[in-house]
Protein backbone atom coordinates (compact mmCIF):
# COMPACT_ATOMS: atom_id res chain seq x y z
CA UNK A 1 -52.40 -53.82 -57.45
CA UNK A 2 -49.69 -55.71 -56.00
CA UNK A 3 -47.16 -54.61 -58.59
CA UNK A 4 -48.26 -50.70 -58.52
CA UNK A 5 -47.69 -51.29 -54.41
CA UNK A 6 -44.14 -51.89 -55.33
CA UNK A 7 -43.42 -49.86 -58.12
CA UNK A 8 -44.59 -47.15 -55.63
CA UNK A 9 -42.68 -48.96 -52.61
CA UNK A 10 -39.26 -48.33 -54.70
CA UNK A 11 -39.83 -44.90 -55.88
CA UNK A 12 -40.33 -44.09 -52.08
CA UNK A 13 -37.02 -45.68 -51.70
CA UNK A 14 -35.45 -43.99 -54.67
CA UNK A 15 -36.46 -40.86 -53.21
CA UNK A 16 -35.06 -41.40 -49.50
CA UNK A 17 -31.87 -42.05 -50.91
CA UNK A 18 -31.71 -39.31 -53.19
CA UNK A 19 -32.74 -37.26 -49.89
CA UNK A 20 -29.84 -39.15 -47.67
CA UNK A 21 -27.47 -38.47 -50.42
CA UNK A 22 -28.37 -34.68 -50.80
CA UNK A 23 -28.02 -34.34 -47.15
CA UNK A 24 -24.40 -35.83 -46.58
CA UNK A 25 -23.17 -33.60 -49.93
CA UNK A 26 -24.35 -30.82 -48.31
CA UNK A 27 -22.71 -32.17 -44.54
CA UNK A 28 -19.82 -33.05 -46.58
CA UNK A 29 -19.52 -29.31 -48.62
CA UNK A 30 -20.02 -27.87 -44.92
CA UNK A 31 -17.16 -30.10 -43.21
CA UNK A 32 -15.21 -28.85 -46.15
CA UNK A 33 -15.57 -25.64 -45.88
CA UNK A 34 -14.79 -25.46 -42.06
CA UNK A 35 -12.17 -27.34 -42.21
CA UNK A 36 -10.09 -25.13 -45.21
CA UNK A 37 -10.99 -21.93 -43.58
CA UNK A 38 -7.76 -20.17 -42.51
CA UNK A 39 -9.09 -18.29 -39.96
CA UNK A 40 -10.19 -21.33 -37.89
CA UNK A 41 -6.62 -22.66 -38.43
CA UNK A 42 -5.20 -19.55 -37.28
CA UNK A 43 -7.49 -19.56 -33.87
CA UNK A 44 -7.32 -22.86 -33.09
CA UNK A 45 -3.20 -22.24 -33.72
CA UNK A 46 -3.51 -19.32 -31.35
CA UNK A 47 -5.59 -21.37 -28.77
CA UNK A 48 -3.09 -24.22 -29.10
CA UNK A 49 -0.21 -21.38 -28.40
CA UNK A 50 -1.85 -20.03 -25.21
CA UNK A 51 -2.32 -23.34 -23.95
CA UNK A 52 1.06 -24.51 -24.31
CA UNK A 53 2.01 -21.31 -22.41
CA UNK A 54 0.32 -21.69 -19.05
CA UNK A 55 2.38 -21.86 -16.27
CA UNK A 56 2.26 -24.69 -14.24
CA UNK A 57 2.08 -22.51 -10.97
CA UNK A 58 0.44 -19.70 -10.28
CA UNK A 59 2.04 -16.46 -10.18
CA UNK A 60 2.57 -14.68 -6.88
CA UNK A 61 5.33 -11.81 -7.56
CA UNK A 62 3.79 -9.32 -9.90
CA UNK A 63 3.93 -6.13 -11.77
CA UNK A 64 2.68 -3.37 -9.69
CA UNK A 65 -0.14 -2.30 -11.72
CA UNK A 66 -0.60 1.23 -13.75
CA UNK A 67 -3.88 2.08 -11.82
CA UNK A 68 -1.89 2.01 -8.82
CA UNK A 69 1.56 3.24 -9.30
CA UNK A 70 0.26 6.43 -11.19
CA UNK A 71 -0.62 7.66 -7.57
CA UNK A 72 2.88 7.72 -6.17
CA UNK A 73 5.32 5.89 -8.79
CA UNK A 74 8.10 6.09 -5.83
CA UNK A 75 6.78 3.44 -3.53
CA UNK A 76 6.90 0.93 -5.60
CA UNK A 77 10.38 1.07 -7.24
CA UNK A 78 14.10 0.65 -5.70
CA UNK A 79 16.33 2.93 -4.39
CA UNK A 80 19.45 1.19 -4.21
CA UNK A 81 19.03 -2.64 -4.71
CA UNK A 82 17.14 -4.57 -7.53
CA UNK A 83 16.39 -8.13 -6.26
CA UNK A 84 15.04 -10.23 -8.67
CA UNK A 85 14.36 -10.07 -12.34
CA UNK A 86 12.23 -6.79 -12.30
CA UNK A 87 14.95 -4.56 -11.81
CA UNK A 88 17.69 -6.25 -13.01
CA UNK A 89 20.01 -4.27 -14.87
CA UNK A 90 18.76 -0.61 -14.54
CA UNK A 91 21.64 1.65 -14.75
CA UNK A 92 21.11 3.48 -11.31
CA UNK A 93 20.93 0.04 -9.18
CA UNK A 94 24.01 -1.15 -10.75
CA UNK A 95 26.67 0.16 -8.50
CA UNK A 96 25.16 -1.97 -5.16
CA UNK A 97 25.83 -5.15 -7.50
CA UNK A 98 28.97 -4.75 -6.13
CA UNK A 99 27.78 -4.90 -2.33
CA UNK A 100 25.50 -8.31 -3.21
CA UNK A 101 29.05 -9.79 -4.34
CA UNK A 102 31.32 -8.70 -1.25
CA UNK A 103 28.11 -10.29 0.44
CA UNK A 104 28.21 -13.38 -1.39
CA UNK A 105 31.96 -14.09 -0.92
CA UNK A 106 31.60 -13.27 2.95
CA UNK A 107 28.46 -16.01 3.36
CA UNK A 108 30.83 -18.77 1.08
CA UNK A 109 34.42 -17.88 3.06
CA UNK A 110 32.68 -18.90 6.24
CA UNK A 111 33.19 -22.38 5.38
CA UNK A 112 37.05 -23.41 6.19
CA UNK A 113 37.45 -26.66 4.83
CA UNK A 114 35.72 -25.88 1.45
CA UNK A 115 36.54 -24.36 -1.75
CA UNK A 116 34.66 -21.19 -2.69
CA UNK A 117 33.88 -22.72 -6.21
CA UNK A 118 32.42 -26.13 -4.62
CA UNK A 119 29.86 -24.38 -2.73
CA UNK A 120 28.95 -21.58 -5.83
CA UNK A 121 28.59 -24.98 -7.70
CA UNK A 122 26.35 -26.77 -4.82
CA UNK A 123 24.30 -23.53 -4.86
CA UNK A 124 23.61 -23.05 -8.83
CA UNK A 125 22.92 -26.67 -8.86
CA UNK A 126 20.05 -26.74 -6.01
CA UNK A 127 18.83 -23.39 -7.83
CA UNK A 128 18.76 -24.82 -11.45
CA UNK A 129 16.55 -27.72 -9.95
CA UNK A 130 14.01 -25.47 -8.90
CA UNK A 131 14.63 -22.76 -11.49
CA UNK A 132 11.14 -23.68 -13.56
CA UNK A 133 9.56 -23.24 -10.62
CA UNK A 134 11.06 -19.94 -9.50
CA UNK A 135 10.59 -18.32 -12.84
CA UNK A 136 6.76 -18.98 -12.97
CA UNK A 137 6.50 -17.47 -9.38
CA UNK A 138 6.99 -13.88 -11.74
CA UNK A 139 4.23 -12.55 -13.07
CA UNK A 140 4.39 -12.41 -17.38
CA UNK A 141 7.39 -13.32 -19.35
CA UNK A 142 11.07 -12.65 -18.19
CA UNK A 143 14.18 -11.80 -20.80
CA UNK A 144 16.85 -13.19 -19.39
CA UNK A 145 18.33 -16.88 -20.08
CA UNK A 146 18.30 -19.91 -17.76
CA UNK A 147 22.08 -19.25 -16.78
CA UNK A 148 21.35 -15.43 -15.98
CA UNK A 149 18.43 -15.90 -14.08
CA UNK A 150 20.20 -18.69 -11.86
CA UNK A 151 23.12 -16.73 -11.30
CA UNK A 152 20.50 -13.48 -10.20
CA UNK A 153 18.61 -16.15 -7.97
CA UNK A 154 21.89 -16.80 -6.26
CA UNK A 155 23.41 -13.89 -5.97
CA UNK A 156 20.29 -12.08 -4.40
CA UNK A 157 19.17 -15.01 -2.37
CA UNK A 158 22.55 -14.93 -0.42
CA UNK A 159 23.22 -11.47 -0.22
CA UNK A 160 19.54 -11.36 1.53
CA UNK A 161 20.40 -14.42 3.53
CA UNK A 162 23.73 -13.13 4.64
CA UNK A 163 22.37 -9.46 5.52
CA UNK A 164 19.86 -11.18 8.12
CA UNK A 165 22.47 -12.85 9.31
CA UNK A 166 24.67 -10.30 9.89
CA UNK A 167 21.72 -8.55 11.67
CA UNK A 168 21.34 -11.25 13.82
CA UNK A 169 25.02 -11.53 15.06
CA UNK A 170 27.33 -8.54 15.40
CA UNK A 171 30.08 -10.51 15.30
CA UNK A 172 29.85 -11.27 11.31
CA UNK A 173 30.01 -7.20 10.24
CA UNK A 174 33.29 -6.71 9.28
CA UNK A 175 34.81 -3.20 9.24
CA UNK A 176 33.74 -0.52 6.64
CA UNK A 177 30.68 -2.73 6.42
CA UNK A 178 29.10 -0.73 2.77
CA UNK A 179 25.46 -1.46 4.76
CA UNK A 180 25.92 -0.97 8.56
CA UNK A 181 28.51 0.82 8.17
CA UNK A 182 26.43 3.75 6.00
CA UNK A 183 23.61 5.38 7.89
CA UNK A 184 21.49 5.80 4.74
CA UNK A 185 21.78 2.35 3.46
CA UNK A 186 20.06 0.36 5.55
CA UNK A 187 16.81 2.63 5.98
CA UNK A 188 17.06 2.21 1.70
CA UNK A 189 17.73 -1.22 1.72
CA UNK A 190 14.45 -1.69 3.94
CA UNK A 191 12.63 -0.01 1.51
CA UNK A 192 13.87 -1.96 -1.87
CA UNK A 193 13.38 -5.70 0.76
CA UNK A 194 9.37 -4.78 0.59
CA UNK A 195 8.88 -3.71 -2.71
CA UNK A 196 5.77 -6.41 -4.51
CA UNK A 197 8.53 -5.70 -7.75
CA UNK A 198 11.52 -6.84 -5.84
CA UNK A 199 10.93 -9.86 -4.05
CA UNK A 200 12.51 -13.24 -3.95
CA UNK A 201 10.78 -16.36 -4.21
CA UNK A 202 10.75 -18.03 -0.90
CA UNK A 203 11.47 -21.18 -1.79
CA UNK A 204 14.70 -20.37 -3.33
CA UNK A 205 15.70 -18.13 -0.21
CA UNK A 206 15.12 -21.71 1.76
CA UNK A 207 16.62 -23.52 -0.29
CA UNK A 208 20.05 -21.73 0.03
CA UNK A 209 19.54 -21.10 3.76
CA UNK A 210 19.40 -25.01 3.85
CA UNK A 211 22.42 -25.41 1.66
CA UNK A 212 25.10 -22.89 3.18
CA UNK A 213 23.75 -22.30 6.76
CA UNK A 214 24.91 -24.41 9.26
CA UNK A 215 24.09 -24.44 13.20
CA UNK A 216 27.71 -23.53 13.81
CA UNK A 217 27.07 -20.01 11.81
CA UNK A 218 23.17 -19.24 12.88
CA UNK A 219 20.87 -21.50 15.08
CA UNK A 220 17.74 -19.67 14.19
CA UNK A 221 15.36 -20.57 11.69
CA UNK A 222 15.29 -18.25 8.28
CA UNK A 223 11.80 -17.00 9.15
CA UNK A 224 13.17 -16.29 12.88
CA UNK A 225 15.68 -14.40 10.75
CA UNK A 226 13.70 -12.12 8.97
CA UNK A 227 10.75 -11.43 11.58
CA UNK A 228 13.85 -9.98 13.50
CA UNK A 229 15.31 -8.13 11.12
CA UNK A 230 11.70 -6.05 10.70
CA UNK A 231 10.26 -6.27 13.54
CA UNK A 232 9.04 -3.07 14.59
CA UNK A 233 8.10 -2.28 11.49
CA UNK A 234 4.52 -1.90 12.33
CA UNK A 235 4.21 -1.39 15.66
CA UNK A 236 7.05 0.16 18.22
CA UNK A 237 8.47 -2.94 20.83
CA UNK A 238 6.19 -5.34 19.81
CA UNK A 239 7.52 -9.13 17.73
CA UNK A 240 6.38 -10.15 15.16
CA UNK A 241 4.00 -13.14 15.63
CA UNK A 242 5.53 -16.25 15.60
CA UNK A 243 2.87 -17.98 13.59
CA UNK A 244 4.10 -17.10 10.28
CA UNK A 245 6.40 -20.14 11.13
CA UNK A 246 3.67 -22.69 10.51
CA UNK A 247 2.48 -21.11 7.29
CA UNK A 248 3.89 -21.80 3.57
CA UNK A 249 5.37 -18.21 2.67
CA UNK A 250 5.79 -17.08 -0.68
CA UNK A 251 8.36 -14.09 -0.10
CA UNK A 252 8.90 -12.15 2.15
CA UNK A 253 6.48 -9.11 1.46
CA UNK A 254 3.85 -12.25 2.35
CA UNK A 255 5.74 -13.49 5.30
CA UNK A 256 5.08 -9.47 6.52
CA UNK A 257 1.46 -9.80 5.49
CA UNK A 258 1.10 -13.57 7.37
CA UNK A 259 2.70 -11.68 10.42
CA UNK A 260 -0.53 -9.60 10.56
CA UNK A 261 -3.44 -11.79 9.44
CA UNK A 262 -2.65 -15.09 10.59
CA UNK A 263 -2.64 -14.25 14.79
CA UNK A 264 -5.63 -11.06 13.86
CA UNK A 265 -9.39 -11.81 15.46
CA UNK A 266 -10.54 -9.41 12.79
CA UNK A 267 -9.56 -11.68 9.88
CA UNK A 268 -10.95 -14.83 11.38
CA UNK A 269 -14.57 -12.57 10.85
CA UNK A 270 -16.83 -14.48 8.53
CA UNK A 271 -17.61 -12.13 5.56
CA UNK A 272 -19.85 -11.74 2.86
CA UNK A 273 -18.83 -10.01 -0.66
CA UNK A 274 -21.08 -6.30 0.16
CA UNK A 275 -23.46 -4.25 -2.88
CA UNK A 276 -22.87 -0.92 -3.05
CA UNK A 277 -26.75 -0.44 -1.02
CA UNK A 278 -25.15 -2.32 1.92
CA UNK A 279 -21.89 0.21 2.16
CA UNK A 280 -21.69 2.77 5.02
CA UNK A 281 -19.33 5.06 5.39
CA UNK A 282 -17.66 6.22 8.77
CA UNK A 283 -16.91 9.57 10.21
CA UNK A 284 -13.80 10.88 10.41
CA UNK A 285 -12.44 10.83 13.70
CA UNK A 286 -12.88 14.56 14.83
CA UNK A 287 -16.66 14.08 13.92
CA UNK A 288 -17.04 11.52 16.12
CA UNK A 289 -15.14 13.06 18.73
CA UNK A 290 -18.03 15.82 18.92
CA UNK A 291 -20.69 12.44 18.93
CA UNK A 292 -19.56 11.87 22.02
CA UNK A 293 -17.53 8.54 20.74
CA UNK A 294 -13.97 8.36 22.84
CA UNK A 295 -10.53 7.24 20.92
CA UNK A 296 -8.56 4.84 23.86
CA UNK A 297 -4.53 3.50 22.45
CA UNK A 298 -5.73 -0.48 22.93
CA UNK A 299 -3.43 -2.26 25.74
CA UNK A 300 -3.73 -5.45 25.26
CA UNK A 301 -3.68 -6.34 21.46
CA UNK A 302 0.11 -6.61 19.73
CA UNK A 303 -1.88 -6.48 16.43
CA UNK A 304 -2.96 -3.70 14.41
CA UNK A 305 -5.60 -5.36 12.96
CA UNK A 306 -7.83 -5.58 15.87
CA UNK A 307 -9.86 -2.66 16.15
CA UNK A 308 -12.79 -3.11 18.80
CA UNK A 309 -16.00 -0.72 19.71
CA UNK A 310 -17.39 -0.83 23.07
CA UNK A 311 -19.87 1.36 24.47
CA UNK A 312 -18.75 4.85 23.09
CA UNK A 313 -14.93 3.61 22.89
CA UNK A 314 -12.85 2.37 20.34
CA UNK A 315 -10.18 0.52 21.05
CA UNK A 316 -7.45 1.37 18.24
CA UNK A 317 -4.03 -0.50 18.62
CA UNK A 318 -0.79 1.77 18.44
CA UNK A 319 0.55 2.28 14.52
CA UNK A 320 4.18 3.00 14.16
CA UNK A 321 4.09 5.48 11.16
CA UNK A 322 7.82 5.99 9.52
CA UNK A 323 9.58 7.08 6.17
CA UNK A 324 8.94 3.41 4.63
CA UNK A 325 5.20 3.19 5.87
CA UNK A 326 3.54 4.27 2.85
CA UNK A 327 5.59 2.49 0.79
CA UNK A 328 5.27 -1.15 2.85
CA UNK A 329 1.19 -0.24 3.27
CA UNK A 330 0.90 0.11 -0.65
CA UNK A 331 2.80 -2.53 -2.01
CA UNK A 332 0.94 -4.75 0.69
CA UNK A 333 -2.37 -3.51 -0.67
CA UNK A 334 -1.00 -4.23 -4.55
CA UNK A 335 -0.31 -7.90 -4.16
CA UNK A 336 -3.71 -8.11 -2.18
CA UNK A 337 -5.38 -6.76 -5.31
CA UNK A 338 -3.22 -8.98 -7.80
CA UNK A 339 -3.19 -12.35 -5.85
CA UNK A 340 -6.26 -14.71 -6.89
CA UNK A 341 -8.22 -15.60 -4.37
CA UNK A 342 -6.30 -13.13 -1.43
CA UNK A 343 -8.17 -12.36 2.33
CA UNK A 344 -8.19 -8.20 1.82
CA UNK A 345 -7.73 -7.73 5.20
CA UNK A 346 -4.95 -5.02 4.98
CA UNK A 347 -6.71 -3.53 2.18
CA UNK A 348 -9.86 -3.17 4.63
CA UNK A 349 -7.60 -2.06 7.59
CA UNK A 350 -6.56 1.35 5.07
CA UNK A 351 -10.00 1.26 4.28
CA UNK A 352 -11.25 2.02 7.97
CA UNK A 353 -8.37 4.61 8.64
CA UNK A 354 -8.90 6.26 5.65
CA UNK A 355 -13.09 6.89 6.82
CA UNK A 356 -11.56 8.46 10.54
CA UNK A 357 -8.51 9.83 9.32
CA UNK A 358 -9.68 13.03 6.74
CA UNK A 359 -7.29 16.01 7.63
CA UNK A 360 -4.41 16.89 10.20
CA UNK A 361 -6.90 17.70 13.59
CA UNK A 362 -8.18 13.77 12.37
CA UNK A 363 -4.17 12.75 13.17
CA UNK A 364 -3.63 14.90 15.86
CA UNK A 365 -6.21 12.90 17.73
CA UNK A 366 -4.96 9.43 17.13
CA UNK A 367 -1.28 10.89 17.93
CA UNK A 368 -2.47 12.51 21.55
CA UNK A 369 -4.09 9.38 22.39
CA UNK A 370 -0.74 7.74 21.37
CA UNK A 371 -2.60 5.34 19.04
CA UNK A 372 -0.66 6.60 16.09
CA UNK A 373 3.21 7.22 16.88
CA UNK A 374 4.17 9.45 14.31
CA UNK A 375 7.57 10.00 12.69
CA UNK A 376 6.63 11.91 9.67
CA UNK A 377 4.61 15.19 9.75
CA UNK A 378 0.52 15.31 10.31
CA UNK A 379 -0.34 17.00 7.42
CA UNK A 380 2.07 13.96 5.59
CA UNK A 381 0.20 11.19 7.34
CA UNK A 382 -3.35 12.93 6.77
CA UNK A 383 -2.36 12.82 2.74
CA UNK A 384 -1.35 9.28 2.37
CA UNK A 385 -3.80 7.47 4.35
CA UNK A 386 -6.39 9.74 2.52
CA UNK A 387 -5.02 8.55 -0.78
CA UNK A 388 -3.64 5.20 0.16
CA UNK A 389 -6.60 3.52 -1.01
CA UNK A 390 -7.63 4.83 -4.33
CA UNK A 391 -8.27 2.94 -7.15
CA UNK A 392 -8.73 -0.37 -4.95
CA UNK A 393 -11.53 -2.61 -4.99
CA UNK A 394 -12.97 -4.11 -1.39
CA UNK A 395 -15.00 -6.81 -2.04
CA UNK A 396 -15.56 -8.21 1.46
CA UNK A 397 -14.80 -5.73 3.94
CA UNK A 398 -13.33 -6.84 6.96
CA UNK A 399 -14.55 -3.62 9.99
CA UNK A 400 -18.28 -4.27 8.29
CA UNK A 401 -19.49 -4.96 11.47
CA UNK A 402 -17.76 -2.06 13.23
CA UNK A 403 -18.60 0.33 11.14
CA UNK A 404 -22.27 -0.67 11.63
CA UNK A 405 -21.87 -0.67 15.44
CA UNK A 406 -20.06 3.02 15.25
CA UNK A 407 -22.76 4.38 13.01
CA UNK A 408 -25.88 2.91 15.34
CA UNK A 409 -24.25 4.56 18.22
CA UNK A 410 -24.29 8.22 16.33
CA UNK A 411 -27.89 7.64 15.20
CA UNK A 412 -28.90 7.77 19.00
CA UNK A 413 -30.49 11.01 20.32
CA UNK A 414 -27.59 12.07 22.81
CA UNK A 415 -24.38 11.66 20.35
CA UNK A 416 -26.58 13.38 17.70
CA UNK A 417 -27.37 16.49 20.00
CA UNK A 418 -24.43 16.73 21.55
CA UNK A 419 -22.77 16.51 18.02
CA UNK A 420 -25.05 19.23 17.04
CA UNK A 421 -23.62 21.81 20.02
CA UNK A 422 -20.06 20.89 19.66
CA UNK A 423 -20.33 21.81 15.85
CA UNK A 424 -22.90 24.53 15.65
CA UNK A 425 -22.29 26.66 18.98
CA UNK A 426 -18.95 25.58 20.62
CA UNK A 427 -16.55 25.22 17.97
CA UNK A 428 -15.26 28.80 17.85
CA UNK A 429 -14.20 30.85 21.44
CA UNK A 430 -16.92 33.41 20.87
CA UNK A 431 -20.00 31.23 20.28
CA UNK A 432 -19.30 29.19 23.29
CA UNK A 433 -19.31 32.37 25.37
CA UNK A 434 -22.33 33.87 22.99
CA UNK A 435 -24.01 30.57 24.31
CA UNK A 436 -22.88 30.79 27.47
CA UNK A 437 -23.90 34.08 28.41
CA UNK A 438 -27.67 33.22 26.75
CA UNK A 439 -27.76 30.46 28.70
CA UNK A 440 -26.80 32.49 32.42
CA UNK A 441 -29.82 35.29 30.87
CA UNK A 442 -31.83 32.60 30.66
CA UNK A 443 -31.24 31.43 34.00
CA UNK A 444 -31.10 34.68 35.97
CA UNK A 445 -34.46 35.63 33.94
CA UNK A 446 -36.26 32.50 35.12
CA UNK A 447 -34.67 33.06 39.06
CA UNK A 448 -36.18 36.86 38.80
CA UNK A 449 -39.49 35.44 37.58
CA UNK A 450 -40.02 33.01 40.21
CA UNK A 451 -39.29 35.22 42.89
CA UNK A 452 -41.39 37.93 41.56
CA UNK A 453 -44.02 35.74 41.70
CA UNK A 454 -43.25 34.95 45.39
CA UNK A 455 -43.36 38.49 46.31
């Protein structure tokens, strides 16, 4: 019994191992087989490739994208000036190359007791330190060489550096100046300086200012600088806030962006991301009109942002609308869309005008209440603000609350009937006197009645 125990006791065995062995041929035969495959070579070769590719920084100049520009190609492009690698090179922006030079030879002769070619080399060399870092600040690859896109960092950099400079002291324009000298030029230049496309990395426009600016030349800061040169731009006689100077600024298109946010009560609003069941939309603003609700130019606030509704009024601070609006308004509501993790505040401030502002009577009311200050023609401002915002994506929207609030105060009986009158029986000359007349029949019936009944 003993020895059939163990004669059976090593046939068990036998079989395990045959079953252990079966199982790491076919393990084996598997590892094989993934491990020849060519397509798994060529993904994890791809994989490898992509990794190897990330930038190190994120990407915050960017290609405007189709979705938007399709709507008006125009306002995103340059007239006269391509700053940056974008634009570099396109035939009908060469010719101002010329002005960027005179520009750059102007900012580098203001130094007596130094050679021209020292201070080129001091400025290439501070630029090819940071170079790595300025290139992945552009969105997507960029076909130039290290050398070219130095020398376009440098050349750009100071011709922008010297223009503000030059527009903060008289005293530096020479005569036959090609930009303040030329009507035309600046109000294009001001266009091309705001373009998402065309911008310059901040910290290479620093990083010149630091190197070639002394206090003898300019005793401002470089943000001081450039809030000057546009201020205005939104808003008719009032600064720019100062608080942009506390804030890390990736170009200038952001520094005008900062200018807005950063001080606003409106973006300081805790918001949620909204469904599509919690969205409302708003009247326009001659609807409202007729509910009753009473458009008032705000006073107080410098920012354009803050929009406030109080008992029946809404508070709408003044909006300086010029040539270069639409163009500054959608290349402000690009980079919102295209930088990760970007506050859509502006984007939510279009949104809101866009609900009052549907046709010309819509702008005519804003502009006789002085809240918009219009420079451009009605019908003009009606279309772009209607359009502004197509093919954008709100995710948290910023006049949530408002809009509520507005919509509340139309619900209640009075705005609604009074609404009702304006639209249905007084909008046209001869149904307010078709009313008016029932209304003294009425009246003069009820008078006869009451002393027939006397009688």
């Amino acid at each position: 019994m003993a020895k059939q125990a163990e004669e059976n006791d090593n046939k068990m065995v036998k079989i395990d191992d045959e079953v252990a062995t079966d199982i790491e041929e076919e393990a084996r035969r598997d590892y094989i087989k993934i491990d020849v495959d060519p397509l798994a070579d060529e993904l994890e070769n791809m994989i490898a490739d992509t990794v190897s590719m990330l930038p190190k920084y994120s990407p915050c100049i960017f290609r405007v994208p189709n979705i938007l520009s399709r709507h008006n190609p125009k306002a995103y492009k340059p007239n006269a000036f391509s700053l940056g690698p974008f634009h570099y090179n396109q035939l009908h922006l060469k010719p101002t190359q010329k002005i960027k030079l005179r520009y750059l030879h102007e900012l580098i002769s203001r130094f007596p007791n130094t050679n021209p070619k020292t201070k080129l080399n001091e400025l290439t060399t501070t630029i090819r330190e940071l170079q790595e870092e300025a290139r992945e600040c552009y969105e997507g690859s960029i076909k130039m060489s290290m050398d070219e896109f130095i020398k376009v960092m440098v050349i750009d950099g100071c011709f922008i550096i010297e223009l503000f400079c030059k527009d903060n002291n008289d005293d530096l324009i020479g005569e036959n100046d090609p930009i303040f000298g030329v009507n035309c030029m600046m109000s294009m230049l001001t266009h091309d300086l705001i373009l998402l496309e065309n911008q310059i990395p901040w910290l290479v426009l620093e990083s010149l200012f630091k190197k070639i600016i002394t206090p003898d030349h300019v005793n401002l800061p470089l943000i001081t600088l450039v809030t000057n040169f546009f201020n205005s731009l939104f808003c008719r006689g009032v600064e720019i806030c100062q608080e942009v100077h506390k804030y890390e600024n990736l170009h200038i298109l952001d520094l005008l962006r900062n200018s807005l946010v950063l001080p606003s009560s409106i973006a300081k609003q805790e918001t949620n991301t909204l469904s599509n069941d919690e969205w409302q939309v708003l009247p326009s603003a001659t609807i409202l009109v007729e509910a009753g609700i009473k458009f008032k130019k705000a006073e107080i606030s410098n920012n354009i942002l803050d929009i406030k509704f109080n008992n029946g009024v809404m508070e709408i601070p003044s909006l300086f609308i010029q040539d270069v609006t639409e163009s500054l308004f959608r290349n402000l509501i690009c980079f919102e869309q295209c930088l990760p993790f970007c506050e859509e505040v502006i984007n939510s401030y279009l949104t809101f005008l866009d609900y009052l502002i549907n046709s010309r009577k819509d702008v005519e009311i804003f502009s006789k209440e002085k809240i918009i200050e219009n420079w451009i023609d009605n019908e003009e401002t009606a279309v772009f603000l209607n359009r502004i915002v197509n093919d954008t994506s709100v995710d948290r929207f910023y006049y949530f609350d408002l809009v509520n609030e507005v919509n509340k105060y139309c619900q209640r009986r009075w705005p609604r009937y009074r609404r009702v009158l304006i639209h249905d029986y007084f909008r046209h000359p001869w149904a307010f006197i078709s009313v008016s007349a029932a209304i003294i029949l009425l009246i003069l019936t009820i008078v006869q009645t009451v002393f027939t009944i006397i009688k």
